[in-house]
C-alpha atoms as a PDB file:
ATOM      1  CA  UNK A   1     -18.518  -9.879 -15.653  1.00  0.00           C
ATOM      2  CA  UNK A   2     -17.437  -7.953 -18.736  1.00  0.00           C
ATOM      3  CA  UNK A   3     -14.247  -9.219 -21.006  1.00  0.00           C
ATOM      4  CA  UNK A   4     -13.389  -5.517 -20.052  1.00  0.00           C
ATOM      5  CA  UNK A   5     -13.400  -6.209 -16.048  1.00  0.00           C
ATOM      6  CA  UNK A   6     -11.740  -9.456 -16.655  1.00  0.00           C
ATOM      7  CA  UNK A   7      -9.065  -8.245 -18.657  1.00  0.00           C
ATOM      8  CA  UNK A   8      -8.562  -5.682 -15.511  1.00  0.00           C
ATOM      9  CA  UNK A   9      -9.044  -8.187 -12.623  1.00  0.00           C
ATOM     10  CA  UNK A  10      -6.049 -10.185 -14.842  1.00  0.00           C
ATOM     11  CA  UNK A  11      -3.975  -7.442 -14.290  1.00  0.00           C
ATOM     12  CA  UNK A  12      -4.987  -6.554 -10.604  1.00  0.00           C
ATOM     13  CA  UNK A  13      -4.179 -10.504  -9.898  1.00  0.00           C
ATOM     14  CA  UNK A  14      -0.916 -10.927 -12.003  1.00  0.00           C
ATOM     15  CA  UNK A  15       0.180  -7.166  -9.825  1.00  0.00           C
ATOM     16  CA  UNK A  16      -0.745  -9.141  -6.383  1.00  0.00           C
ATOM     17  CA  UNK A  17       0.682 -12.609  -7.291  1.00  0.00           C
ATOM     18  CA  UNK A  18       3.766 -10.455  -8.649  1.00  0.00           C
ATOM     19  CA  UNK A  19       4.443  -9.724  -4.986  1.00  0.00           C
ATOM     20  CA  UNK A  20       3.879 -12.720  -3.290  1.00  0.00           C
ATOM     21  CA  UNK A  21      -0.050 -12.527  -2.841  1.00  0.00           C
ATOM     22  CA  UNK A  22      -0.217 -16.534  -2.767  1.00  0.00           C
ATOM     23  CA  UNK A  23       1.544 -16.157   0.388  1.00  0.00           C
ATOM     24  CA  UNK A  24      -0.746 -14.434   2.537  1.00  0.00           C
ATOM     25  CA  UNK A  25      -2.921 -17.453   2.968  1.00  0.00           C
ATOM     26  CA  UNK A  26      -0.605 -18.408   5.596  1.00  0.00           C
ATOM     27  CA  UNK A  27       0.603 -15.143   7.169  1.00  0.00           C
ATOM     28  CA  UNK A  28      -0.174 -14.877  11.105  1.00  0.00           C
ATOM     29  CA  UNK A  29       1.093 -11.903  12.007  1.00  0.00           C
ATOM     30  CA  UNK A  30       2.851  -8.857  10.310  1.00  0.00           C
ATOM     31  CA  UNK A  31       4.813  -6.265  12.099  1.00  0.00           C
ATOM     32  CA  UNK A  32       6.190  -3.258  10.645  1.00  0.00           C
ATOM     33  CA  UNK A  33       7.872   0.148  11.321  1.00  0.00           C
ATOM     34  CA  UNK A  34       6.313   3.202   8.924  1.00  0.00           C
ATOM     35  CA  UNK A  35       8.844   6.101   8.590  1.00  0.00           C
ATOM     36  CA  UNK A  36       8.771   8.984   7.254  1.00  0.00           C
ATOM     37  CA  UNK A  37      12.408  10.677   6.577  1.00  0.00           C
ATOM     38  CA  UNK A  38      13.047  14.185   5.767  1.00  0.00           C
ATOM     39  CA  UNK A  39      16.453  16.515   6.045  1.00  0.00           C
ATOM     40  CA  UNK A  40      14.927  17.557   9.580  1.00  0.00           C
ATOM     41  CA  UNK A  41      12.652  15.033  11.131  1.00  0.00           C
ATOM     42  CA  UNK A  42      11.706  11.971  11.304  1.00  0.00           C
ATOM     43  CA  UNK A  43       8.577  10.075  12.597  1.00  0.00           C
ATOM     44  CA  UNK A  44       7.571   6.822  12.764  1.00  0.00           C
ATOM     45  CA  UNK A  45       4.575   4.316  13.955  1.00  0.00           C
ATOM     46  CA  UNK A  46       4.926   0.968  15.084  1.00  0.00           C
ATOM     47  CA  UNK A  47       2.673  -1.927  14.136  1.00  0.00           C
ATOM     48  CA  UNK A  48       1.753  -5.568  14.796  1.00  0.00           C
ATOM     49  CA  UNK A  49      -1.150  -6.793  13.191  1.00  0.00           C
ATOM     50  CA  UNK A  50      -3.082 -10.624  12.878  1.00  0.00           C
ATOM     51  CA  UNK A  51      -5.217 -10.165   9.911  1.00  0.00           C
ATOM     52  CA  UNK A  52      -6.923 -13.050  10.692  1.00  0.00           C
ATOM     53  CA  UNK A  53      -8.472 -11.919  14.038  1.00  0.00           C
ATOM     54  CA  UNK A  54      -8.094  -8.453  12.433  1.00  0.00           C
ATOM     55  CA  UNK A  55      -6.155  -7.328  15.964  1.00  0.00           C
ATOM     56  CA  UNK A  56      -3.742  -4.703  15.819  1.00  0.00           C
ATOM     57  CA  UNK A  57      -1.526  -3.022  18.184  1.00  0.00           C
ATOM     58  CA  UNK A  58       0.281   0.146  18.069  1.00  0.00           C
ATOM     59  CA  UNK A  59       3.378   1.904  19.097  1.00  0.00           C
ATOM     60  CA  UNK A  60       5.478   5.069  18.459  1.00  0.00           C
ATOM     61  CA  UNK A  61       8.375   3.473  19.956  1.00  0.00           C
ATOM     62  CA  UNK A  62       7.902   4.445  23.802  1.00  0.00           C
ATOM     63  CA  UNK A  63       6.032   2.512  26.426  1.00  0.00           C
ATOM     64  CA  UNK A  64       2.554   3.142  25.175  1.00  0.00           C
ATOM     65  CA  UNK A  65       0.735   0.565  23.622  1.00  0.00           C
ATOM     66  CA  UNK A  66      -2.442   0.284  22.301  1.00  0.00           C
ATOM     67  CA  UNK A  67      -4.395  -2.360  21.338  1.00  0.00           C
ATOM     68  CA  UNK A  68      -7.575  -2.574  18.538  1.00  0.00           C
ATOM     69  CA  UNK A  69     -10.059  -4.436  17.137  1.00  0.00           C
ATOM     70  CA  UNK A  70     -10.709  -3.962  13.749  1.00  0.00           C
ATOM     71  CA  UNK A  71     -14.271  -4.991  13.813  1.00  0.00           C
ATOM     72  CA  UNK A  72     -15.372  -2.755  16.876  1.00  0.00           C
ATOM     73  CA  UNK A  73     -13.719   0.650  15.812  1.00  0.00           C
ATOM     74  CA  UNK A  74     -15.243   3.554  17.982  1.00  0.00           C
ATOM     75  CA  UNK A  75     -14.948   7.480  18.829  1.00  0.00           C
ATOM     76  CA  UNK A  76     -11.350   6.564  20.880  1.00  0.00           C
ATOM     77  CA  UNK A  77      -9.805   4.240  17.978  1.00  0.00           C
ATOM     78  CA  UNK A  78     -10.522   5.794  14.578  1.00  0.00           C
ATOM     79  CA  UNK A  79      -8.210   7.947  14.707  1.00  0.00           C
ATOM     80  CA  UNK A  80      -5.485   5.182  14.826  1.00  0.00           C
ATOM     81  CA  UNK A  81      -7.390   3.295  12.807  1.00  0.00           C
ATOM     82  CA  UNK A  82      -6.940   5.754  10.018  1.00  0.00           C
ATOM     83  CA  UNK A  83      -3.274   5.906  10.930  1.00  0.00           C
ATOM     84  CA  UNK A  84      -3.361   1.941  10.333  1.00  0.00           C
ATOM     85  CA  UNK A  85      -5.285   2.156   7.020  1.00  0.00           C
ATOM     86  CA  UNK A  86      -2.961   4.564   5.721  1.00  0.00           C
ATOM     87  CA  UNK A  87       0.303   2.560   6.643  1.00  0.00           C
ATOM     88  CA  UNK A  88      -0.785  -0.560   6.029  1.00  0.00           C
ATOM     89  CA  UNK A  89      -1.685   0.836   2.217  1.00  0.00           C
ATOM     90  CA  UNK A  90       1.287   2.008   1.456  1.00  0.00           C
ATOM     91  CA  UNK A  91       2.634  -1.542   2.730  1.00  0.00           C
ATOM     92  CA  UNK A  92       0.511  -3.665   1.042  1.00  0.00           C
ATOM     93  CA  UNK A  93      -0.259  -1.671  -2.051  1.00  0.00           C
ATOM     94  CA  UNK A  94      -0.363  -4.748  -4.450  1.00  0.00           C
ATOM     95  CA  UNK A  95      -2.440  -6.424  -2.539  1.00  0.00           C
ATOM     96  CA  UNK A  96      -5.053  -3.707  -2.397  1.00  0.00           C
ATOM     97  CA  UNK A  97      -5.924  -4.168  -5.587  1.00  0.00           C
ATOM     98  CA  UNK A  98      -7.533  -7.120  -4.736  1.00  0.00           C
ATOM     99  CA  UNK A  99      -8.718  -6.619  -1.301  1.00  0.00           C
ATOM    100  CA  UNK A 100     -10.719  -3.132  -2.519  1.00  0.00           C
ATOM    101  CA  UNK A 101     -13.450  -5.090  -4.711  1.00  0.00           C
ATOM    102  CA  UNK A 102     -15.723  -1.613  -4.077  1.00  0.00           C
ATOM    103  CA  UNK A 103     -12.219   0.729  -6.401  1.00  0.00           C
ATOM    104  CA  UNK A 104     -12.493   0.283 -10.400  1.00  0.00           C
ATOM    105  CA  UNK A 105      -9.402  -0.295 -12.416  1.00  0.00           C
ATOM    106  CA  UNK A 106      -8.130   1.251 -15.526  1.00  0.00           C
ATOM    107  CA  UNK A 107      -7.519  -0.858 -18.651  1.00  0.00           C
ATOM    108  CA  UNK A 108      -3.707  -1.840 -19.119  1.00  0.00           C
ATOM    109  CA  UNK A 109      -1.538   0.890 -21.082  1.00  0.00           C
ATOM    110  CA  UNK A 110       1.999   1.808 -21.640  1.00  0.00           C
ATOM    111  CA  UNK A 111       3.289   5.577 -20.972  1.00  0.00           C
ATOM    112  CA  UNK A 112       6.552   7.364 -19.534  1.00  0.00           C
ATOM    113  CA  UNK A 113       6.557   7.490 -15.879  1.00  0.00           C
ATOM    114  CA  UNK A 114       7.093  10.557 -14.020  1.00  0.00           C
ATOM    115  CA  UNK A 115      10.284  10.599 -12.065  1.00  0.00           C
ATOM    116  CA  UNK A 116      11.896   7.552 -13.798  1.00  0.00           C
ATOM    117  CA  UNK A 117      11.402   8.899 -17.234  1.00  0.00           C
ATOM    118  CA  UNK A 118      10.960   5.226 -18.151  1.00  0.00           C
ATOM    119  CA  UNK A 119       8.341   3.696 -20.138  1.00  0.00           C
ATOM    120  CA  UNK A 120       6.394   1.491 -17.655  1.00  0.00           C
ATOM    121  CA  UNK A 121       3.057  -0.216 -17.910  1.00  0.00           C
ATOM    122  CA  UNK A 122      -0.240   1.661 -16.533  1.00  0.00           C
ATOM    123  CA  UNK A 123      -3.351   1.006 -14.311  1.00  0.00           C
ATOM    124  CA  UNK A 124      -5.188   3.527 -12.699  1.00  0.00           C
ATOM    125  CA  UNK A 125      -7.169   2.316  -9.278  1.00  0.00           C
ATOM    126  CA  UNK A 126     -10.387   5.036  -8.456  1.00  0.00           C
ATOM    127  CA  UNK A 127     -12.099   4.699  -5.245  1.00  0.00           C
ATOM    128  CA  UNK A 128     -15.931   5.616  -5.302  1.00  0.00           C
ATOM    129  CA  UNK A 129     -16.901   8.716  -3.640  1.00  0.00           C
ATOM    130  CA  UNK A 130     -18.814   7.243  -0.529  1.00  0.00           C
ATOM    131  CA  UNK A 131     -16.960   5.162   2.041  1.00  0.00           C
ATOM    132  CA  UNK A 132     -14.005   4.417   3.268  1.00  0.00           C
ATOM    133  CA  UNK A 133     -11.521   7.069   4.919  1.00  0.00           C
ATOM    134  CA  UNK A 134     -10.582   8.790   1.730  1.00  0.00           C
ATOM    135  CA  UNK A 135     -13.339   8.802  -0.603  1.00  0.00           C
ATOM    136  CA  UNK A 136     -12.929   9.377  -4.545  1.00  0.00           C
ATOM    137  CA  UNK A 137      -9.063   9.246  -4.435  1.00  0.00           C
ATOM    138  CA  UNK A 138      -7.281   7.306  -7.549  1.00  0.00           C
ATOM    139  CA  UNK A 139      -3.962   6.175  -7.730  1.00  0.00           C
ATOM    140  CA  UNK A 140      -1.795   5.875 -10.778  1.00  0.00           C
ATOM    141  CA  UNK A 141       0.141   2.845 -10.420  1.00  0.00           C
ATOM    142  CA  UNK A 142       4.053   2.269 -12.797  1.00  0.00           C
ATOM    143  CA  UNK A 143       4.796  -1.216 -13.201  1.00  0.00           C
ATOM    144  CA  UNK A 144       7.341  -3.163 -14.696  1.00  0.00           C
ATOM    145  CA  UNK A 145       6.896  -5.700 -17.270  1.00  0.00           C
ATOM    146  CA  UNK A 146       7.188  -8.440 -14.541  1.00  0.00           C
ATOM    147  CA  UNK A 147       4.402  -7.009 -12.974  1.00  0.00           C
ATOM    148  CA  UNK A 148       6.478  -5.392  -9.896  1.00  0.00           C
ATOM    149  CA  UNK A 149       5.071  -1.609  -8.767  1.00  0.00           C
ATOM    150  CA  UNK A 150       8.608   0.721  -9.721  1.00  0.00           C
ATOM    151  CA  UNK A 151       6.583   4.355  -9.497  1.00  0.00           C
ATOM    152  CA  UNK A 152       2.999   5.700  -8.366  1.00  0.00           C
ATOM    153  CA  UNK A 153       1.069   8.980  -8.338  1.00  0.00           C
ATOM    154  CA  UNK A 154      -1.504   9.788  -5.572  1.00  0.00           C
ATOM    155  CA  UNK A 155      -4.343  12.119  -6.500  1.00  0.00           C
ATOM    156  CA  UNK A 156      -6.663  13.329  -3.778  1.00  0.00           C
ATOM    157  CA  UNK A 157     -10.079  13.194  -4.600  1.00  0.00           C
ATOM    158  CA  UNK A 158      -9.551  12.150  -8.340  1.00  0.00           C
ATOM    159  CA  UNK A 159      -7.828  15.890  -8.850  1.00  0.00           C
ATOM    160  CA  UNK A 160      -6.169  15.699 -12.216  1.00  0.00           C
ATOM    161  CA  UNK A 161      -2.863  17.372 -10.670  1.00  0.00           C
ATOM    162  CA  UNK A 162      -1.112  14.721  -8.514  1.00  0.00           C
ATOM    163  CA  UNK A 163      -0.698  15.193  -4.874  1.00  0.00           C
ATOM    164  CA  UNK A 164       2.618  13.080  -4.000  1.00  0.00           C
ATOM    165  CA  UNK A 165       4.556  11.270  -6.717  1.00  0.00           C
ATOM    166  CA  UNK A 166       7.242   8.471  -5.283  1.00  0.00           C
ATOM    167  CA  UNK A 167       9.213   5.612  -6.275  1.00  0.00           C
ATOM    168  CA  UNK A 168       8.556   1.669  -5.210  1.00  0.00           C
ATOM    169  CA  UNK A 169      12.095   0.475  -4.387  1.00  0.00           C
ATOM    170  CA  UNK A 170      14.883  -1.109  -2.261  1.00  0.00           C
ATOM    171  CA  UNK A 171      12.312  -4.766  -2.686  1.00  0.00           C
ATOM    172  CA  UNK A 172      12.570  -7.110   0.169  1.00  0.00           C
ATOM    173  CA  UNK A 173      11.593 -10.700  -0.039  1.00  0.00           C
ATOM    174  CA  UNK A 174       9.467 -11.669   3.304  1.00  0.00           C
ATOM    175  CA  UNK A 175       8.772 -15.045   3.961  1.00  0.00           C
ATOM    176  CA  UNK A 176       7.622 -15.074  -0.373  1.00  0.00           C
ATOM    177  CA  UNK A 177       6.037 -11.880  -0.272  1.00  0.00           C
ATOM    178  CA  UNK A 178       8.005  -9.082  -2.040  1.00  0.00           C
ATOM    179  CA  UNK A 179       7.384  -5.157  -0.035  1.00  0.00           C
ATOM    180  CA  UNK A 180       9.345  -2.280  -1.232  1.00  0.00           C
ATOM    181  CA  UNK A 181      10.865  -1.004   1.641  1.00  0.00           C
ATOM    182  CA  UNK A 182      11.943   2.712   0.026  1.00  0.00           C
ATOM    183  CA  UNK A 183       9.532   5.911  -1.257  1.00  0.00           C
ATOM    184  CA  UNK A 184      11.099   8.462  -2.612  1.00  0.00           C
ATOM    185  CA  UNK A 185      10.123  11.857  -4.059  1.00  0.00           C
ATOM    186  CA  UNK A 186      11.954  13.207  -7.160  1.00  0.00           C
ATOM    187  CA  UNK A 187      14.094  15.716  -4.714  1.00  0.00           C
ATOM    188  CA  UNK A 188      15.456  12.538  -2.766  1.00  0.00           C
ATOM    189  CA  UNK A 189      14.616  14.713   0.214  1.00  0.00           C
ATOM    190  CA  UNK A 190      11.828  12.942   1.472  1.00  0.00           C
ATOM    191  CA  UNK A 191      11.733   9.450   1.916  1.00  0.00           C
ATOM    192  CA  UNK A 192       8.491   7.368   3.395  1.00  0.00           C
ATOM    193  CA  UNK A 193      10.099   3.953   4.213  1.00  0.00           C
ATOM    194  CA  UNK A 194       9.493   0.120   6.675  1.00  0.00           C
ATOM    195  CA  UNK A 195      11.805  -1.073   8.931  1.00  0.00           C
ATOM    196  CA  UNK A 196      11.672  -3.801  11.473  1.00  0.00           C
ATOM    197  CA  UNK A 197       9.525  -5.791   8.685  1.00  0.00           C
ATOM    198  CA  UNK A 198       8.918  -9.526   9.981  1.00  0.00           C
ATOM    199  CA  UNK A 199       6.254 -12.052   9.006  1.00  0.00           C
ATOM    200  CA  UNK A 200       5.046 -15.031  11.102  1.00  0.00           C
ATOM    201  CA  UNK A 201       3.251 -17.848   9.639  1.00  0.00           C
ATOM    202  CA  UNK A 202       0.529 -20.388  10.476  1.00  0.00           C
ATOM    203  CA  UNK A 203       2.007 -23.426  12.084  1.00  0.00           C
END
C-alpha cells in the first residue's frame, strides 16, 4: 500500500468512525423508511434488514411483504435488490467508503461546496466501470472538519456535470451511529429523507 492510499483509507476511516462505524459490530437488525418528498407526491419503501445473515425484507407500506436473500439474488429479486442497494446507500453513505474496497478515493482537499457556499473538505469516491449496479459512477462527498458528510454531488457514469446535488442534514444519533435523516436539493422542493429509523443490537 502506497503513503498515497493510506493517506486516503485515513480519511475514508476517520469519515466512517465520524458516524458511528465502531458501532456496527454489534448491529442486528436495521429498519428504515426511504422517502422521497416532492410538492406533489410522495413515495416511500420500507425495509428491515440483518446484515449479518444478509436477509432483507421489504414493504411499501401495504400488506405485501417480501422477503430476500442477499446471497441467492435471481431473475424475481434483482429488481428489489437494486431498490435495496440504492436505499441502503444513501443510508449508510459513510460507511460505504469502507465497505466498497473495489471504488478509489480522491486525495483530501478543501473547496466551496455547492449549495452551502461553504468551504468544506473534499474526497471524491469513483466506482470502476465493471460491476456492481451502477458502474463508473463517482460521488463528490462535503465534509465538515469533524469529519461529518454536510453536502454531496452524484455524477452518473463519472460525467463531469453532476446529476443530483443535496444536502446531509437533520443528524440522528442511533444506538452510536450518526444517519442524516434529511436530503435536500438547492430549490427545497425535493426532499429524499428516513423515517421509522430503529437499530437492534446483538444481545
Amino acid at each position: 500500500m502506497t503513503k498515497q492510499e493510506q493517506k486516503e483509507l485515513s480519511t475514508a476511516k476517520k469519515i466512517a468512525n465520524a458516524h458511528g462505524f465502531e458501532n456496527w459490530q454489534n448491529v442486528k437488525q436495521i429498519n428504515f423508511t426511504f422517502n422521497v418528498d416532492t410538492e406533489n407526491s410522495h413515495s416511500q419503501r420500507i425495509w428491515s434488514w440483518n446484515p449479518k445473515d444478509h436477509k432483507v425484507i421489504f414493504s411499501t407500506g401495504g400488506d405485501s411483504i417480501v422477503a430476500i436473500d442477499r446471497l441467492k439474488v435471481d431473475s424475481t429479486t434483482i429488481d428489489l435488490d437494486k431498490g435495496f442497494i440504492n436505499d441502503k446507500y444513501w443510508l449508510l453513505v459513510p460507511f460505504q467508503l469502507i465497505w466498497d474496497t473495489t471504488a478509489t478515493i480522491s486525495e483530501q482537499t478543501k473547496t466551496e461546496a455547492p449549495i452551502s457556499k461553504t468551504e468544506l473538505n473534499l474526497i471524491t469516491i469513483t466506482y470502476p466501470n465493471e460491476g456492481g449496479y451502477t458502474p463508473g459512477d463517482a460521488y463528490d462527498i462535503y465534509f465538515n472538519d469533524s469529519y461529518l458528510i454536510q453536502e454531496w454531488i452524484f455524477r452518473k457514469g463519472n460525467s463531469k456535470e453532476p446529476s443530483l446535488t443535496t444536502t446531509f442534514e437533520n443528524y440522528q444519533d442511533y444506538k452510536g451511529i450518526k444517519i442524516a435523516t434529511d436530503h435536500k436539493m438547492a430549490d427545497g422542493i425535493w426532499n429524499l429523507n428516513f423515517t421509522d429509523i430503529s437499530i437492534i443490537l446483538d444481545e
